[in-house]
N, C-alpha and C. Protein backbone atom coordinates (compact mmCIF):
# COMPACT_ATOMS: atom_id res chain seq x y z
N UNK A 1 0.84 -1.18 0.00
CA UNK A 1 0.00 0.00 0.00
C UNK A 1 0.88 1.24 0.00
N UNK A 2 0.51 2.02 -0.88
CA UNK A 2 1.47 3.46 -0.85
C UNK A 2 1.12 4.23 0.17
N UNK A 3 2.00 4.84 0.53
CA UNK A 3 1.50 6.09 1.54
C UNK A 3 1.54 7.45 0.52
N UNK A 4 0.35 8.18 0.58
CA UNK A 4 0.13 9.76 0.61
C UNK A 4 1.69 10.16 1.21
N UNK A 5 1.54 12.15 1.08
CA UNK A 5 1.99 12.72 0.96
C UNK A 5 2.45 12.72 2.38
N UNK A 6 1.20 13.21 3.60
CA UNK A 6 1.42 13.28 4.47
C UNK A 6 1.74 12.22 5.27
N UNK A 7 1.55 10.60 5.09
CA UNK A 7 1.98 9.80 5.76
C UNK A 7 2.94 9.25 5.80
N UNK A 8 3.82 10.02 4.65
CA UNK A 8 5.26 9.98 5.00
C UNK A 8 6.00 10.97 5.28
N UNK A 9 5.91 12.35 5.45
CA UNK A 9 5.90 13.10 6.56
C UNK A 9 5.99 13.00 7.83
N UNK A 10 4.65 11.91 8.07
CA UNK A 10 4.77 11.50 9.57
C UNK A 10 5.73 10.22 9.94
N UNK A 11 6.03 9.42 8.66
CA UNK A 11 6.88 8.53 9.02
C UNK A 11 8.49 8.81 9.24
N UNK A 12 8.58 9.77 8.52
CA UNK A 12 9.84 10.73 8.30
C UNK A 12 9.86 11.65 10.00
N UNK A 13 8.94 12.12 10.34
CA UNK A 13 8.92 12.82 11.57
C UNK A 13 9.36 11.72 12.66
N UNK A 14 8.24 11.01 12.54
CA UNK A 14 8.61 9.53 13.78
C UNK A 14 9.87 9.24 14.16
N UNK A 15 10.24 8.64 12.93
CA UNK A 15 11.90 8.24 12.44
C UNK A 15 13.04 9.24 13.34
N UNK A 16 12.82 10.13 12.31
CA UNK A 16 13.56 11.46 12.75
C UNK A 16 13.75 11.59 14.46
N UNK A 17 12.68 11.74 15.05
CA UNK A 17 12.13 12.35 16.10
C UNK A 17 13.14 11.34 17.23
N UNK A 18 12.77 9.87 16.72
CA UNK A 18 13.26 8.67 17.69
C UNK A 18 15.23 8.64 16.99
N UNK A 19 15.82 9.01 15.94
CA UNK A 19 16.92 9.17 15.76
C UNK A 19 18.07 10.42 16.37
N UNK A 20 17.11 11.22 16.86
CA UNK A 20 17.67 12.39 17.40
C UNK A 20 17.92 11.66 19.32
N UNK A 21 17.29 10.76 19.31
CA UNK A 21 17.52 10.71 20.91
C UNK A 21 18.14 9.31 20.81
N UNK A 22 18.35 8.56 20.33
CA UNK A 22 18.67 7.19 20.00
C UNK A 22 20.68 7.07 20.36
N UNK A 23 20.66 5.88 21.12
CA UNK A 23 22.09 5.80 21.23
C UNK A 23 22.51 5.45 20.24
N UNK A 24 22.00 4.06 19.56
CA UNK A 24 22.58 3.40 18.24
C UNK A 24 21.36 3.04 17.58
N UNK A 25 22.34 2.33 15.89
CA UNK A 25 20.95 2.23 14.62
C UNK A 25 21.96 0.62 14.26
N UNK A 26 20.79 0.07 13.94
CA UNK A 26 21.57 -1.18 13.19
C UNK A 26 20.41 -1.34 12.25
N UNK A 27 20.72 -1.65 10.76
CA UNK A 27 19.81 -2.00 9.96
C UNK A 27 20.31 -2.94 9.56
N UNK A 28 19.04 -4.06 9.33
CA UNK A 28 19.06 -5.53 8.75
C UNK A 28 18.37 -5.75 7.81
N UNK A 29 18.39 -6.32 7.00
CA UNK A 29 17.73 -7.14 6.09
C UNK A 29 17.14 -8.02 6.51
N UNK A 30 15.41 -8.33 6.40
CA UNK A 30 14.60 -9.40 6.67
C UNK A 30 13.80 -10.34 5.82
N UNK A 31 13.95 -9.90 4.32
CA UNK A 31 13.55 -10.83 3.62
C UNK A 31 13.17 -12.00 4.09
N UNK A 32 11.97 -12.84 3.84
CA UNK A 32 12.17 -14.14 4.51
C UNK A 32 11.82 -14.82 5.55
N UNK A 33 11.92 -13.39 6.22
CA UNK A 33 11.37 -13.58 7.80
C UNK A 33 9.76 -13.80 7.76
N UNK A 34 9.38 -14.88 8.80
CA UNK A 34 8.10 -14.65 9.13
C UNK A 34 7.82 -14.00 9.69
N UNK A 35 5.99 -13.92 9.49
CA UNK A 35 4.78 -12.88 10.40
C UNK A 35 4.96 -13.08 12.25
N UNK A 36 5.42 -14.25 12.71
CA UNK A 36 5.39 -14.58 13.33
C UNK A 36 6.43 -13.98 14.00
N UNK A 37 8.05 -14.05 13.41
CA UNK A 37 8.99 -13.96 13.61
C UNK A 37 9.02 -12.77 14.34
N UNK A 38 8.39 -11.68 12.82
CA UNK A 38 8.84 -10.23 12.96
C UNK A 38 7.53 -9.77 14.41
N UNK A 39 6.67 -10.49 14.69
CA UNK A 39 5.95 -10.01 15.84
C UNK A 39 6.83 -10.42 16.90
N UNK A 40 7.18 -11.47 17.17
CA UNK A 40 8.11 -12.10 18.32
C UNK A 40 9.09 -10.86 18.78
N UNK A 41 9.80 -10.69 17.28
CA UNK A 41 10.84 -9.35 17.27
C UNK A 41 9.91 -7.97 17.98
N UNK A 42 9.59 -7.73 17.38
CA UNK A 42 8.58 -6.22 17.41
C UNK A 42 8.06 -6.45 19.36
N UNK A 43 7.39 -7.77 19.93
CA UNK A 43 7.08 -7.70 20.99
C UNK A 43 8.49 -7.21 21.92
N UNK A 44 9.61 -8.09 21.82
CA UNK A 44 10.46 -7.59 22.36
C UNK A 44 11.19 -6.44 22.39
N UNK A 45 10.99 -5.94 21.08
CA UNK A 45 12.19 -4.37 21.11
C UNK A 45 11.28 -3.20 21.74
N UNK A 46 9.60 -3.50 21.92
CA UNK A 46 9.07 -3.09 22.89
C UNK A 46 9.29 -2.56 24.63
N UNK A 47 9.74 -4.11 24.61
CA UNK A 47 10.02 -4.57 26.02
C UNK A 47 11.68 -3.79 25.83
N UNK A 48 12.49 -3.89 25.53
CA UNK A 48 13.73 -3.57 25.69
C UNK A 48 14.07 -1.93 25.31
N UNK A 49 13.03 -1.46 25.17
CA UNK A 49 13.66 -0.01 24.59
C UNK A 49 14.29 0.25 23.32
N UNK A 50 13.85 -0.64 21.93
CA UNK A 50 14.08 -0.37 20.81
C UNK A 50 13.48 0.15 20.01
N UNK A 51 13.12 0.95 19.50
CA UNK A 51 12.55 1.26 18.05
C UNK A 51 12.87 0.24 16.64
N UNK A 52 11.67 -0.38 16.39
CA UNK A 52 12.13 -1.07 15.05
C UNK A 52 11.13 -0.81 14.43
N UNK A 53 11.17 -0.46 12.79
CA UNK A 53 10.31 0.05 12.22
C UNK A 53 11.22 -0.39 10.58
N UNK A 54 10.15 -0.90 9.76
CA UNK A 54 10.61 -1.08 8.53
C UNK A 54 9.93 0.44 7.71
N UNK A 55 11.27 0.72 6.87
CA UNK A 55 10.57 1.96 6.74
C UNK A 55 11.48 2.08 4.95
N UNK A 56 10.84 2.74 4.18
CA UNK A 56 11.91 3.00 2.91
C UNK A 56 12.77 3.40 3.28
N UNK A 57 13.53 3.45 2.34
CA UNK A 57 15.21 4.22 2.58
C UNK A 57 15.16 5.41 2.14
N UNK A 58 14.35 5.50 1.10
CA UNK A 58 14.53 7.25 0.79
C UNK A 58 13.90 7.78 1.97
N UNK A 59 12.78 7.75 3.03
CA UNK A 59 11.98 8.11 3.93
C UNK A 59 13.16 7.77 5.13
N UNK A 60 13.77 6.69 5.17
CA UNK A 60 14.82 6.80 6.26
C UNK A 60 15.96 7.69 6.23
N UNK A 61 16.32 7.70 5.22
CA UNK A 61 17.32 8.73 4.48
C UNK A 61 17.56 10.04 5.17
N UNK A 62 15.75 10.46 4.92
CA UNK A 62 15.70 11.88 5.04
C UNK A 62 15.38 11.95 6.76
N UNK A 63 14.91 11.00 7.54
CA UNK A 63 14.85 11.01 8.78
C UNK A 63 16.14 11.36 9.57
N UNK A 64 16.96 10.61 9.02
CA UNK A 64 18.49 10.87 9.71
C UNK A 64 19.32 12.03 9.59
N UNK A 65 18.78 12.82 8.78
CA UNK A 65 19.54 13.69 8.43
C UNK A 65 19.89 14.92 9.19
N UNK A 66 20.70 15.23 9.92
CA UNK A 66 21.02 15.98 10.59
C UNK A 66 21.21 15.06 12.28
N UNK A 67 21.58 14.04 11.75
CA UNK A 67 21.70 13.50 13.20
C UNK A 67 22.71 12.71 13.31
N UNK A 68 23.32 11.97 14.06
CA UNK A 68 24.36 10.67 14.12
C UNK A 68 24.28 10.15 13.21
N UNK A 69 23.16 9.36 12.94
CA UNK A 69 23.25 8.30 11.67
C UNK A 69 23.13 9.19 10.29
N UNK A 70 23.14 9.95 10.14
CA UNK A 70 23.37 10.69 8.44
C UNK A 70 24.34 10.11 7.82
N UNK A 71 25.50 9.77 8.67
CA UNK A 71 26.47 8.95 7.83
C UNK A 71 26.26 7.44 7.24
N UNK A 72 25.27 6.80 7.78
CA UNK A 72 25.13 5.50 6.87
C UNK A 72 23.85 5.65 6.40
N UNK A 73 23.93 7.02 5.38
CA UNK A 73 22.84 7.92 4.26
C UNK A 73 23.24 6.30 2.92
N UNK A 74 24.27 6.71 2.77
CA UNK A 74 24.50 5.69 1.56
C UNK A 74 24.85 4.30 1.28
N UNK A 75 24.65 3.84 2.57
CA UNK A 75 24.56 2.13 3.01
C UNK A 75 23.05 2.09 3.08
N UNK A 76 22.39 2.80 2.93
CA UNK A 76 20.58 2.77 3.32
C UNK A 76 20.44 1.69 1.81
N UNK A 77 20.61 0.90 1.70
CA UNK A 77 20.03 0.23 0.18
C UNK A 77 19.37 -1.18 0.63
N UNK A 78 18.39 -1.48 -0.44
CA UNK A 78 17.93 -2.85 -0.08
C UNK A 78 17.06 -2.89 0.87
N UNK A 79 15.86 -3.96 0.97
CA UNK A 79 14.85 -3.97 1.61
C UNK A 79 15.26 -3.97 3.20
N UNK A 80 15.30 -3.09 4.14
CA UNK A 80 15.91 -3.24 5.78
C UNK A 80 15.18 -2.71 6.94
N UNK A 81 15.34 -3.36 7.74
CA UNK A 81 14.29 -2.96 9.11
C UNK A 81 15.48 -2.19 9.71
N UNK A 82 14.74 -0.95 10.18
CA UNK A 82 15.88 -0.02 11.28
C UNK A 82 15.74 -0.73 12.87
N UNK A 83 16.70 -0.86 13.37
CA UNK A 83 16.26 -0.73 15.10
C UNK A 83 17.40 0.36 15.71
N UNK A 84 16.54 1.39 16.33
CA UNK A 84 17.48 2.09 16.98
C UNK A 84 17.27 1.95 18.58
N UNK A 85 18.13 1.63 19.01
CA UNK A 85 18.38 1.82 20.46
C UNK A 85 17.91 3.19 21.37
N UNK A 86 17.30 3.03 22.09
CA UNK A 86 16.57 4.49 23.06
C UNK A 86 16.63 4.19 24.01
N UNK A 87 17.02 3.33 24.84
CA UNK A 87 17.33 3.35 26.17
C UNK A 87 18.66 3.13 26.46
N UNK A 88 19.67 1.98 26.02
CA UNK A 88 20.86 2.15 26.36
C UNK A 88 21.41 1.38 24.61
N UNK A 89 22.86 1.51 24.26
CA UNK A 89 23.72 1.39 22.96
C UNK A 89 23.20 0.10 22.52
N UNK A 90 23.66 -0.90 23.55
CA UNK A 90 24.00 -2.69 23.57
C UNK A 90 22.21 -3.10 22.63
N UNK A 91 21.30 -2.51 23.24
CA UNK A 91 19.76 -2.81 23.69
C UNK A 91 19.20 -3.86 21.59
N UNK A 92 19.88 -2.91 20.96
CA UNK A 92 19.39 -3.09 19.45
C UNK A 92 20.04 -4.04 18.73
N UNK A 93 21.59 -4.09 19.30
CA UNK A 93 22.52 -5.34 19.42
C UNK A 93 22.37 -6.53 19.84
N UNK A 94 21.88 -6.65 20.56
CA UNK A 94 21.44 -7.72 21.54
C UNK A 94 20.20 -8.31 20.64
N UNK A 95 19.07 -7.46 20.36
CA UNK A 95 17.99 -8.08 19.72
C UNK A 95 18.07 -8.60 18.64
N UNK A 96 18.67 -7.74 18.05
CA UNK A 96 19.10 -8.13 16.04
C UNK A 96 19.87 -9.81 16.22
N UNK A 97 20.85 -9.65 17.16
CA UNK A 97 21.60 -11.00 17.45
C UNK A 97 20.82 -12.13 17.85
N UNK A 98 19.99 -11.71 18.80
CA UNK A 98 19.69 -13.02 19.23
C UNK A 98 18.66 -13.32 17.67
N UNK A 99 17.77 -12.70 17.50
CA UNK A 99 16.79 -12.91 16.28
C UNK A 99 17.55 -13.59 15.04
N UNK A 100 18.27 -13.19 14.95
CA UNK A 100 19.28 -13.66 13.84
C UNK A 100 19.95 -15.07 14.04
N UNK A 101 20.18 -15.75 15.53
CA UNK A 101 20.45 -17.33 15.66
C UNK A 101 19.39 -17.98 15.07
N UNK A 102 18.00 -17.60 15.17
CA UNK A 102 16.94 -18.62 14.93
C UNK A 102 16.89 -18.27 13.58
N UNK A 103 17.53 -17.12 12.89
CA UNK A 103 16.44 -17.00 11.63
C UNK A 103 17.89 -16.27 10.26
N UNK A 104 18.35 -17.32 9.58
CA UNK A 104 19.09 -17.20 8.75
C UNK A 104 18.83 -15.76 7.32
N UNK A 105 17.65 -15.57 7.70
CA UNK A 105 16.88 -15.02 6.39
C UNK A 105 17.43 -13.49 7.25
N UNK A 106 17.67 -12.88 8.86
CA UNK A 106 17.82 -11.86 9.25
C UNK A 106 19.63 -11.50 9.06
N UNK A 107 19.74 -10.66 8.50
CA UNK A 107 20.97 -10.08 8.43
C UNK A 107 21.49 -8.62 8.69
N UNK A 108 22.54 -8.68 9.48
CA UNK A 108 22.83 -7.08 10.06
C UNK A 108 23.83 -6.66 8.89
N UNK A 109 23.07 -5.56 8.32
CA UNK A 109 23.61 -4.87 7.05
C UNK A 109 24.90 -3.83 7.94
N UNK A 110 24.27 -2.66 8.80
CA UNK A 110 25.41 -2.00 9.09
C UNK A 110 25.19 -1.40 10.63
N UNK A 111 25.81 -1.17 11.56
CA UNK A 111 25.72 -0.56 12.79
C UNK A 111 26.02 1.10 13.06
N UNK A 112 25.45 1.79 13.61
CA UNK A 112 25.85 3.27 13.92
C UNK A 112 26.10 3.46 15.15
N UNK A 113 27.29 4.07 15.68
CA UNK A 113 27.25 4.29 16.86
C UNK A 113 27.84 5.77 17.08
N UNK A 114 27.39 6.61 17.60
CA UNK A 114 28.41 7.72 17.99
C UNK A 114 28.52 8.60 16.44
N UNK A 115 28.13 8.74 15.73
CA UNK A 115 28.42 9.29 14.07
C UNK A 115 29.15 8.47 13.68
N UNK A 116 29.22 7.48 13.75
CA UNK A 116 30.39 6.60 13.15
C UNK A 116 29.71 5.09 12.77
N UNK A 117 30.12 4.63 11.80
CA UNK A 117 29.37 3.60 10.66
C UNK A 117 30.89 2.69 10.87
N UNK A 118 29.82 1.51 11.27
CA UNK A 118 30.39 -0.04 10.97
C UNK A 118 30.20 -0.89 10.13
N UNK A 119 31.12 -1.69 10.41
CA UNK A 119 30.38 -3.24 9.26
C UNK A 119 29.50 -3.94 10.14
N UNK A 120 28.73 -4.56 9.76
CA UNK A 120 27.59 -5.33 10.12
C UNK A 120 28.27 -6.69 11.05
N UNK A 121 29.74 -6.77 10.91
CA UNK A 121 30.21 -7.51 12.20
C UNK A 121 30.32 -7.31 13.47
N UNK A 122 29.52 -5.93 13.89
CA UNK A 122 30.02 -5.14 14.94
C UNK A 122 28.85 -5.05 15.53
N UNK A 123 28.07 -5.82 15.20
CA UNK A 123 26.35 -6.05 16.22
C UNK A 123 27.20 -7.01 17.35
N UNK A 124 28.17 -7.90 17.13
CA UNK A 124 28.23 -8.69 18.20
C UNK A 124 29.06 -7.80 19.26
N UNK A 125 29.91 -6.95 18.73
CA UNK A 125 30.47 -5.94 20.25
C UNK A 125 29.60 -5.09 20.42
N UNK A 126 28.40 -4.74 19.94
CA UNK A 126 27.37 -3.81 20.32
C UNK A 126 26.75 -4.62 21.05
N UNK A 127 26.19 -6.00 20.98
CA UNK A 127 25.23 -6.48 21.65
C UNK A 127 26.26 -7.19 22.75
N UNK A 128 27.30 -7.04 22.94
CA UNK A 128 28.26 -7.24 24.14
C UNK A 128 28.32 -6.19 25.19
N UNK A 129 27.74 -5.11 24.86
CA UNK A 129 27.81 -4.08 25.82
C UNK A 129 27.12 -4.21 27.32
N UNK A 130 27.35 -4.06 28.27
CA UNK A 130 26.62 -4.68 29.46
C UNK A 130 25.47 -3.28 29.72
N UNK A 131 24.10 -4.07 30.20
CA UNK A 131 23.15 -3.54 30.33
C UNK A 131 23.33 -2.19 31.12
N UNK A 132 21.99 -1.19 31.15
CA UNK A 132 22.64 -0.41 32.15
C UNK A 132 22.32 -0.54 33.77
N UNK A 133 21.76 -1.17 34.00
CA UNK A 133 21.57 -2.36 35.19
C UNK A 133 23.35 -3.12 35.69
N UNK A 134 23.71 -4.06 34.87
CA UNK A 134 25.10 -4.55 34.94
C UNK A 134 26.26 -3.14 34.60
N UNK A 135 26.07 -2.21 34.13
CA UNK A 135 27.14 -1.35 34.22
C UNK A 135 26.80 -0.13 35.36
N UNK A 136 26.20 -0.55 35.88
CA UNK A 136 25.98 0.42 37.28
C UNK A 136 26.49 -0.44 38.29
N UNK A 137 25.99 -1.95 38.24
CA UNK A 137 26.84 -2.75 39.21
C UNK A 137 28.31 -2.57 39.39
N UNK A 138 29.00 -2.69 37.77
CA UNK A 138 29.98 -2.69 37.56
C UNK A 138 30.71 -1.30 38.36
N UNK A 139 30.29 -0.23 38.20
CA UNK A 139 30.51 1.19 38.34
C UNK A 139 30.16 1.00 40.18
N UNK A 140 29.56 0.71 40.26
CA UNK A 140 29.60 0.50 42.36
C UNK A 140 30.39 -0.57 42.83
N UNK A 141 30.84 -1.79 42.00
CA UNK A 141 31.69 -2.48 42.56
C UNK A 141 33.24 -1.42 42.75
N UNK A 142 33.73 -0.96 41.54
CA UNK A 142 34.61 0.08 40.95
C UNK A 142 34.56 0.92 43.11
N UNK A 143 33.53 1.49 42.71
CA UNK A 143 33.95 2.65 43.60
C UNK A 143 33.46 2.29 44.92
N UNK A 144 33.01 0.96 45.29
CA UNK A 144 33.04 0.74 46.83
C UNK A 144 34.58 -0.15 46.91
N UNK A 145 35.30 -0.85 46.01
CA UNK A 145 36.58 -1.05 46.08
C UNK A 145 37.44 -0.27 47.36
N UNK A 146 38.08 1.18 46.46
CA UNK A 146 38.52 2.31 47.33
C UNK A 146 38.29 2.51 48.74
N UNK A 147 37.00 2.39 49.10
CA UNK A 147 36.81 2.21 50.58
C UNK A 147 36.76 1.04 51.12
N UNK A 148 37.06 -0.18 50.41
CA UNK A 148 37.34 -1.36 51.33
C UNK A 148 38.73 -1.74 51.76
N UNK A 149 39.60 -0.77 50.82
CA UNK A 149 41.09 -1.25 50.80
C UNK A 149 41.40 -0.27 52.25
N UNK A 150 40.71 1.28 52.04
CA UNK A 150 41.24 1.81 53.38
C UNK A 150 40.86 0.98 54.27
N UNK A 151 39.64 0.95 54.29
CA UNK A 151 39.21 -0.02 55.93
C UNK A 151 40.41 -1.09 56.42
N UNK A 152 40.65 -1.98 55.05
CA UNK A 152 41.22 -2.87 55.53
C UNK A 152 42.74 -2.22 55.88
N UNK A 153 43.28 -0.89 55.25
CA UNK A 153 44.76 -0.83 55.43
C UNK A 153 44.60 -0.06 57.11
N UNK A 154 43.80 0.62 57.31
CA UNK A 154 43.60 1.01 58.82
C UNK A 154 43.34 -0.16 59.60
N UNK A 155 42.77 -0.77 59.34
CA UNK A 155 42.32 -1.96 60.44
C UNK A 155 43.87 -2.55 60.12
N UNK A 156 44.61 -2.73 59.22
CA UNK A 156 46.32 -3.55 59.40
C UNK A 156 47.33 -2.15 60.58
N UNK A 157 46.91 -1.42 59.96
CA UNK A 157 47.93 -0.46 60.89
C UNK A 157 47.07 -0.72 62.37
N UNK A 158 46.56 -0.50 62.56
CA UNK A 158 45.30 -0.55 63.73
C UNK A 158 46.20 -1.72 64.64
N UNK A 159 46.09 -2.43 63.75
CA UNK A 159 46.78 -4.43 64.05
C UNK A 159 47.74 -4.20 64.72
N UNK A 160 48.85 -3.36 64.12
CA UNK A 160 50.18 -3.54 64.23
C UNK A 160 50.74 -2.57 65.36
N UNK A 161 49.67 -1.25 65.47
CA UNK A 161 50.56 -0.51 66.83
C UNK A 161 49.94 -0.69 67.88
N UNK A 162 48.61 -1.03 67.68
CA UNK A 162 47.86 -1.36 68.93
C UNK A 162 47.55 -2.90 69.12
N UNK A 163 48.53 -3.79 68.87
CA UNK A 163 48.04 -5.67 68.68
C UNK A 163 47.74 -5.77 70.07
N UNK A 164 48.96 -5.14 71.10
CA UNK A 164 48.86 -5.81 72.50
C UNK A 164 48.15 -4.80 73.35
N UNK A 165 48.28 -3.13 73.26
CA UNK A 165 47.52 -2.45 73.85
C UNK A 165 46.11 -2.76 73.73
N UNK A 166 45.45 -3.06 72.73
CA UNK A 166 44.00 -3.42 73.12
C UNK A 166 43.39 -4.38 73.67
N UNK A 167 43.99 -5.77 73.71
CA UNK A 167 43.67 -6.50 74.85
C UNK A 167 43.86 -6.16 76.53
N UNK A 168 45.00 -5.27 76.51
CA UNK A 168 44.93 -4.68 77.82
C UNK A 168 43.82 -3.62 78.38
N UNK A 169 43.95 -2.93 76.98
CA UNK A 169 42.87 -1.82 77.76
C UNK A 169 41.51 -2.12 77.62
N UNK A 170 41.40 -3.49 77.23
CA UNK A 170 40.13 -3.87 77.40
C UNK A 170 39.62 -4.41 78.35
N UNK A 171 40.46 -5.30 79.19
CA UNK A 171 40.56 -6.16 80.60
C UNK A 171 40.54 -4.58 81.45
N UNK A 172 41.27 -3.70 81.21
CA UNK A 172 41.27 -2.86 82.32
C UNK A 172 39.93 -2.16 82.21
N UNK A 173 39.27 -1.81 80.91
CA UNK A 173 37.48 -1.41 81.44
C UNK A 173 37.00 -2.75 81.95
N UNK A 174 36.69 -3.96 81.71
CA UNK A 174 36.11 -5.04 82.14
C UNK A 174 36.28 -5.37 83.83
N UNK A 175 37.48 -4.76 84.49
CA UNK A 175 37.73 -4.47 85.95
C UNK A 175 36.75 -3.24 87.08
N UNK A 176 36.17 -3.89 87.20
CA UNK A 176 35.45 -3.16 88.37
C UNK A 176 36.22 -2.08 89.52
N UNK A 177 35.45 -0.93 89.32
CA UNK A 177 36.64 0.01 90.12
C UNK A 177 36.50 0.21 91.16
């Protein structure tokens, strides 16, 4: 079904709108794919904070333009589903990948990250990126570190000038005066 004038306007706005706030873009090729498939897909990038939307390329084209992904303007070729990432980088990586074990017909054409255009081998270090759940862990393990090493280097000095004074001056409060 064609779209009118204005309903690609609005698809161009949509696009646009979700590319201006988007960490990353990976476009695939789905030829092939089932109805089934691409709902399975579509339920999850829901759930995960993706945007996926099959959309033309001339209409994607002009969505990107003026944003990060403008640069893979001229990799836009061939029938491809966009997913851009809106909650954290990894999020669009992760989906395209896993979708792609079950389903030979899905292929990652190219990745965007940062204004900068990859090869389509680079969904697997995108979808390696740790959640932002696991990189906050990561980031509080990091910085409660620092305060476990003092504790422990005071509690060693602690050890060492006071080993025998504190058993004494502890018997001497425990003495009734």
């Amino acid at each position: 079904m064609a779209l009118n004038l204005s309903q690609k306007q609005n698809v161009v706005a949509e696009v646009a709108e979700v590319a201006a706030k988007a960490h990353s873009l990976i476009a695939a090729e789905y030829i092939g794919t089932t109805v089934s498939q691409m709902t399975a897909m579509r339920k999850q990038a829901r759930e995960t904070g993706v945007f996926l939307k099959v959309v033309k390329n001339s209409l994607a084209a002009r969505a990107v333009t003026g944003t990060d992904y403008e640069c893979a303007k001229d990799s836009m070729v061939g029938p491809l589903l966009y997913a851009f990432s809106t909650e954290e980088p990894g999020a669009a990586g992760r989906l395209i990948k896993e979708f792609a074990k079950g389903n030979d017909k899905l292929q990652p054409k190219l990745v965007v990250v940062g204004g900068q255009q990859y090869p389509a081998s680079h969904v697997d270090v995108l979808a390696s990126l740790p959640t932002l759940d696991q990189a906050l862990a990561m980031l509080a393990r990091v910085l409660s570190e620092p305060a476990a090493m003092f504790a422990r280097a005071v509690k060693a000095v602690g050890d060492q000038q006071g080993g025998d004074e504190a058993p004494a001056e502890a018997a001497a409060e425990a003495e009734p005066a």
